[in-house]
N, C-alpha and C. Protein backbone atom coordinates (compact mmCIF):
# COMPACT_ATOMS: atom_id res chain seq x y z
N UNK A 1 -178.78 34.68 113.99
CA UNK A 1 -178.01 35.91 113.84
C UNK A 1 -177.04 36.03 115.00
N UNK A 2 -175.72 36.71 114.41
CA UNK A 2 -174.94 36.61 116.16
C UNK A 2 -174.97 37.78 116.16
N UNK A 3 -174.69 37.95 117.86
CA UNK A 3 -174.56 39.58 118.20
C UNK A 3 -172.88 39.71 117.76
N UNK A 4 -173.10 41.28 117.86
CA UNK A 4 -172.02 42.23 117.80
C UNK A 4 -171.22 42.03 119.18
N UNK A 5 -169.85 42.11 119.33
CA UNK A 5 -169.39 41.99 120.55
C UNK A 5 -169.18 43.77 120.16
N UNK A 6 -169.95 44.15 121.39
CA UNK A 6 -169.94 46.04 121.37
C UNK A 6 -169.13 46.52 122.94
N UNK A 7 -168.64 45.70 123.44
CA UNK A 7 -168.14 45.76 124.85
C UNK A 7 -167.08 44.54 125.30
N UNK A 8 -166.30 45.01 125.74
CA UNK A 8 -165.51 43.74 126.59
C UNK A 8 -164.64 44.58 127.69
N UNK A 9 -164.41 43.95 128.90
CA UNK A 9 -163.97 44.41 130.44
C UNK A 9 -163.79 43.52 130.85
N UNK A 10 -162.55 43.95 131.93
CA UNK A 10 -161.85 42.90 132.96
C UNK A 10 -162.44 44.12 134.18
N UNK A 11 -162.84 43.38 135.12
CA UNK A 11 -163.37 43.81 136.65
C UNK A 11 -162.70 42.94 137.31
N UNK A 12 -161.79 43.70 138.09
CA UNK A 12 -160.72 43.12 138.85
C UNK A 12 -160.01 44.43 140.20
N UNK A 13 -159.45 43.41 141.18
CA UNK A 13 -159.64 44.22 142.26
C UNK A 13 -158.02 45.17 141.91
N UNK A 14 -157.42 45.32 140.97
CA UNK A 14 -156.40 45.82 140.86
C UNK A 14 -154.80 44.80 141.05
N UNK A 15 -154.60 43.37 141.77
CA UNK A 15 -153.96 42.85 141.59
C UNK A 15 -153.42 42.43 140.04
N UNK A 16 -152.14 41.62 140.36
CA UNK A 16 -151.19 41.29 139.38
C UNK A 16 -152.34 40.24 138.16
N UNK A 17 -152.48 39.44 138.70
CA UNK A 17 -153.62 38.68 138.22
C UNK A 17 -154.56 39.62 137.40
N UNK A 18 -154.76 39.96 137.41
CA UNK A 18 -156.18 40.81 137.31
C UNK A 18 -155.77 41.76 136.11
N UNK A 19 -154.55 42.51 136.67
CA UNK A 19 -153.72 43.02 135.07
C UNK A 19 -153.59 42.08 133.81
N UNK A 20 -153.10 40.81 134.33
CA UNK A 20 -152.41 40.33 133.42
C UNK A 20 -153.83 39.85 132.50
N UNK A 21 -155.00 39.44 133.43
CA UNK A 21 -156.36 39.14 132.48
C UNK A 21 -156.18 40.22 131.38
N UNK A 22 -156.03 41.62 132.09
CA UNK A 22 -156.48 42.80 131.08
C UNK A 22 -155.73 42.72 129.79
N UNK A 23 -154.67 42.53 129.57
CA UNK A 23 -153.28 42.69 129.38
C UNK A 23 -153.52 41.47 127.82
N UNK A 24 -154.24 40.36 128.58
CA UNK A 24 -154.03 39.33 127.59
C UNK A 24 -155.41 39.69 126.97
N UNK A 25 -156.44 39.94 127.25
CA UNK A 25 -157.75 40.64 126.56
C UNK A 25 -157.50 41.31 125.52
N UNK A 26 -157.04 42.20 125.91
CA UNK A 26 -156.28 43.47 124.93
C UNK A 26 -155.64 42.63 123.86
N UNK A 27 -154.99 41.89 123.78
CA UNK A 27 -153.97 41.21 122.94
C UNK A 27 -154.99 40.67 122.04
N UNK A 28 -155.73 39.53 122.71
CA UNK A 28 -156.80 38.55 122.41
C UNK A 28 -158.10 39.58 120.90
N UNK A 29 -158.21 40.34 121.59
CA UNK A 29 -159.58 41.65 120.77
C UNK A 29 -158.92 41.99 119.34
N UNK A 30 -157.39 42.41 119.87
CA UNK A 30 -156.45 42.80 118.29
C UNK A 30 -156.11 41.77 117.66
N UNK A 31 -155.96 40.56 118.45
CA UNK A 31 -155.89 39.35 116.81
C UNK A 31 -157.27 38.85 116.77
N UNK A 32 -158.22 39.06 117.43
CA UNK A 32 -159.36 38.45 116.40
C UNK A 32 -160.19 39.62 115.86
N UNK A 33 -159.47 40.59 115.52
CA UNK A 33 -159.72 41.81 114.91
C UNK A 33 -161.37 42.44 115.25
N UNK A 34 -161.42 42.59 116.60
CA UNK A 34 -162.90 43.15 116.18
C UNK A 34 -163.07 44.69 116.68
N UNK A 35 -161.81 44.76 117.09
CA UNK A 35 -162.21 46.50 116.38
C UNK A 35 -162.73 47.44 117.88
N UNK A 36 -162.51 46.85 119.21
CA UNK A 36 -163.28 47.20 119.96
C UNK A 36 -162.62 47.32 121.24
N UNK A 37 -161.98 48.42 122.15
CA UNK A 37 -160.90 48.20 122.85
C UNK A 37 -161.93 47.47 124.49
N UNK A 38 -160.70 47.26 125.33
CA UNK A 38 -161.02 46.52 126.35
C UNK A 38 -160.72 47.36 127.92
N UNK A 39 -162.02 47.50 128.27
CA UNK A 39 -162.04 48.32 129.36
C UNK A 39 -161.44 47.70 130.93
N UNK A 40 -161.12 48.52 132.01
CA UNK A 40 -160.85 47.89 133.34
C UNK A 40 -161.61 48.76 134.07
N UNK A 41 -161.74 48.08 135.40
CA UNK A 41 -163.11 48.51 136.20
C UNK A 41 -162.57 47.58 137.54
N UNK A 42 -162.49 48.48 138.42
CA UNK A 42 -161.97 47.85 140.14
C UNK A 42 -163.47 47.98 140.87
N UNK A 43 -164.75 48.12 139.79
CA UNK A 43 -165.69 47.83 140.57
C UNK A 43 -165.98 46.68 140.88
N UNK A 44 -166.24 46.23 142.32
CA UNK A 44 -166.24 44.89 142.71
C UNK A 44 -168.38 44.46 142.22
N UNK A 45 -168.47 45.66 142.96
CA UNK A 45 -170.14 45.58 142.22
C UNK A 45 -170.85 45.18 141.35
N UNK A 46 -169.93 45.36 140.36
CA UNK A 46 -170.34 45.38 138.66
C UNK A 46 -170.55 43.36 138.85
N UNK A 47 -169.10 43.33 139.30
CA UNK A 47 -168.92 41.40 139.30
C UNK A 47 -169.90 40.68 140.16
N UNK A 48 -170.04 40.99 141.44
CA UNK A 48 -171.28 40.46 141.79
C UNK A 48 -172.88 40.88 141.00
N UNK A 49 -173.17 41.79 140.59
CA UNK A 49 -174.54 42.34 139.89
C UNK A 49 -174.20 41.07 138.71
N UNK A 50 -172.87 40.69 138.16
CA UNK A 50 -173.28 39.72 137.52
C UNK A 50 -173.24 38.22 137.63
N UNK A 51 -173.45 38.05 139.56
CA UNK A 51 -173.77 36.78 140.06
C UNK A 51 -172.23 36.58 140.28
N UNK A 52 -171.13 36.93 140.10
CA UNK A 52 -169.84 36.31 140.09
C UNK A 52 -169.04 36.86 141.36
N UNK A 53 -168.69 35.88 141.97
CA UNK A 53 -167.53 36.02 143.62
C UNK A 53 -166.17 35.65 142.91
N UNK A 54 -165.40 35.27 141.70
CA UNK A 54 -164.45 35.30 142.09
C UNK A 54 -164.03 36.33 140.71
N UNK A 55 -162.71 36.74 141.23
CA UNK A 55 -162.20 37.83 140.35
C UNK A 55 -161.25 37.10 139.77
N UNK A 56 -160.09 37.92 138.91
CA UNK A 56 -160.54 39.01 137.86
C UNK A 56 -161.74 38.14 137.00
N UNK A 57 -162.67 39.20 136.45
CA UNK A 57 -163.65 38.57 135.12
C UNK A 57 -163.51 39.20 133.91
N UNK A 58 -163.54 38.37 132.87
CA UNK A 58 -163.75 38.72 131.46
C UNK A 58 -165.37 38.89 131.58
N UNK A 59 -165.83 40.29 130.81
CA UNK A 59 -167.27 40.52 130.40
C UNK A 59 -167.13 40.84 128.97
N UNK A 60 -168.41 40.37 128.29
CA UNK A 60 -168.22 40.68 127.10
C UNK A 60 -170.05 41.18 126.84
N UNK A 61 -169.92 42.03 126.62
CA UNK A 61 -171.48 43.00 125.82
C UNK A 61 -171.64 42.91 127.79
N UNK A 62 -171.28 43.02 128.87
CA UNK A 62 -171.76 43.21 129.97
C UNK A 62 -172.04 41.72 130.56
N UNK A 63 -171.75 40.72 129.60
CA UNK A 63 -172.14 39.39 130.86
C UNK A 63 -170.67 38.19 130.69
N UNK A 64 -170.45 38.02 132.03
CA UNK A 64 -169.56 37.69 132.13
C UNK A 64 -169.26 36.10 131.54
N UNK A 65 -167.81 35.78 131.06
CA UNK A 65 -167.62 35.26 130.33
C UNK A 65 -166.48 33.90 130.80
N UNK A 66 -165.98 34.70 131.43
CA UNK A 66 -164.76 34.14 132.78
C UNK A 66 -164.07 34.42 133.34
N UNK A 67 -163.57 33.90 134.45
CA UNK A 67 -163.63 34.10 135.73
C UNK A 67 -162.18 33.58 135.76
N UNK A 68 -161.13 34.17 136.76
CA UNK A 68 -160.00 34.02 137.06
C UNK A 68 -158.85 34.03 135.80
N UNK A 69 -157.44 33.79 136.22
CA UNK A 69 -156.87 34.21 134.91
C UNK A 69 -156.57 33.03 134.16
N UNK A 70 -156.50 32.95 132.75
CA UNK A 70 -156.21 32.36 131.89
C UNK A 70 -155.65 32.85 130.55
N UNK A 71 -155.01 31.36 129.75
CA UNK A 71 -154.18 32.28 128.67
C UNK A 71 -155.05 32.28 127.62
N UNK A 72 -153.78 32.71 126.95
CA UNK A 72 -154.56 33.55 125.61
C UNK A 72 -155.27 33.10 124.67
N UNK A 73 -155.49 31.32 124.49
CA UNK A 73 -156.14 30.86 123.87
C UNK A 73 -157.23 31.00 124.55
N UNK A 74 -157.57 30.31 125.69
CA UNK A 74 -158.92 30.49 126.13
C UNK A 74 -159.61 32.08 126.28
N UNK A 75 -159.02 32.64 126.49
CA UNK A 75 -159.67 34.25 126.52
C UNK A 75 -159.80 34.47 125.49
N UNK A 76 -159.20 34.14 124.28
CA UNK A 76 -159.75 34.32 122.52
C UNK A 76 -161.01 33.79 122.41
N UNK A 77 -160.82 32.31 122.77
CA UNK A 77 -162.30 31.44 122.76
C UNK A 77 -163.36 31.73 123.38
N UNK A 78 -163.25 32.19 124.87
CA UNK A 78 -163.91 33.06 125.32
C UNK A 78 -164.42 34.06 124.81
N UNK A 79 -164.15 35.53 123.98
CA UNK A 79 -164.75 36.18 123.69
C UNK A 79 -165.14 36.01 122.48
N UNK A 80 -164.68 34.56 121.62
CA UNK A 80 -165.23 34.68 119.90
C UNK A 80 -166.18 33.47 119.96
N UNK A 81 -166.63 33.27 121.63
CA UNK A 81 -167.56 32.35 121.88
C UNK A 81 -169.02 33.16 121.66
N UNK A 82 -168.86 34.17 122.26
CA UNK A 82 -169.62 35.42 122.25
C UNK A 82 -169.92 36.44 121.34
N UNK A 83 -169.68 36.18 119.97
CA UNK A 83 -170.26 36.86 118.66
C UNK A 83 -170.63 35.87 117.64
């Protein structure tokens, strides 16, 4: 059975980088239609609680997925790795 993707977030310290993760997430969620918007969070906390030192991160249902920025194919694959 796969899970539901019920969550997805970029945790990032507010740099350019870190937008542009958000930016392409957002994009990434509306073409693989799942219906579920994409949060931002400058908590640095959240990223270490999930073992991770480098920023920005893709989380998806709360566990992180990847790490630093990348395009839009891999951040698709990334989160439709995860349902």
């Amino acid at each position: 059975m796969e899970d539901k993707i019920t969550s997805i977030e970029v945790i990032g310290s507010g740099c350019a980088n870190c937008k542009k993760l958000h930016e392409l997430a957002v994009l990434a969620a509306k073409e693989l239609n799942l219906g579920v918007g994409v949060g931002y969070s400058d908590d640095i906390q959240k990223a270490l609680a999930m073992g991770v030192l480098q920023l920005p991160v893709l989380a998806v249902n709360g566990k992180a997925v990847l790490t630093g920025l990348a395009d839009a194919e891999k951040i698709k694959k990334a989160i439709a790795g995860n349902h």
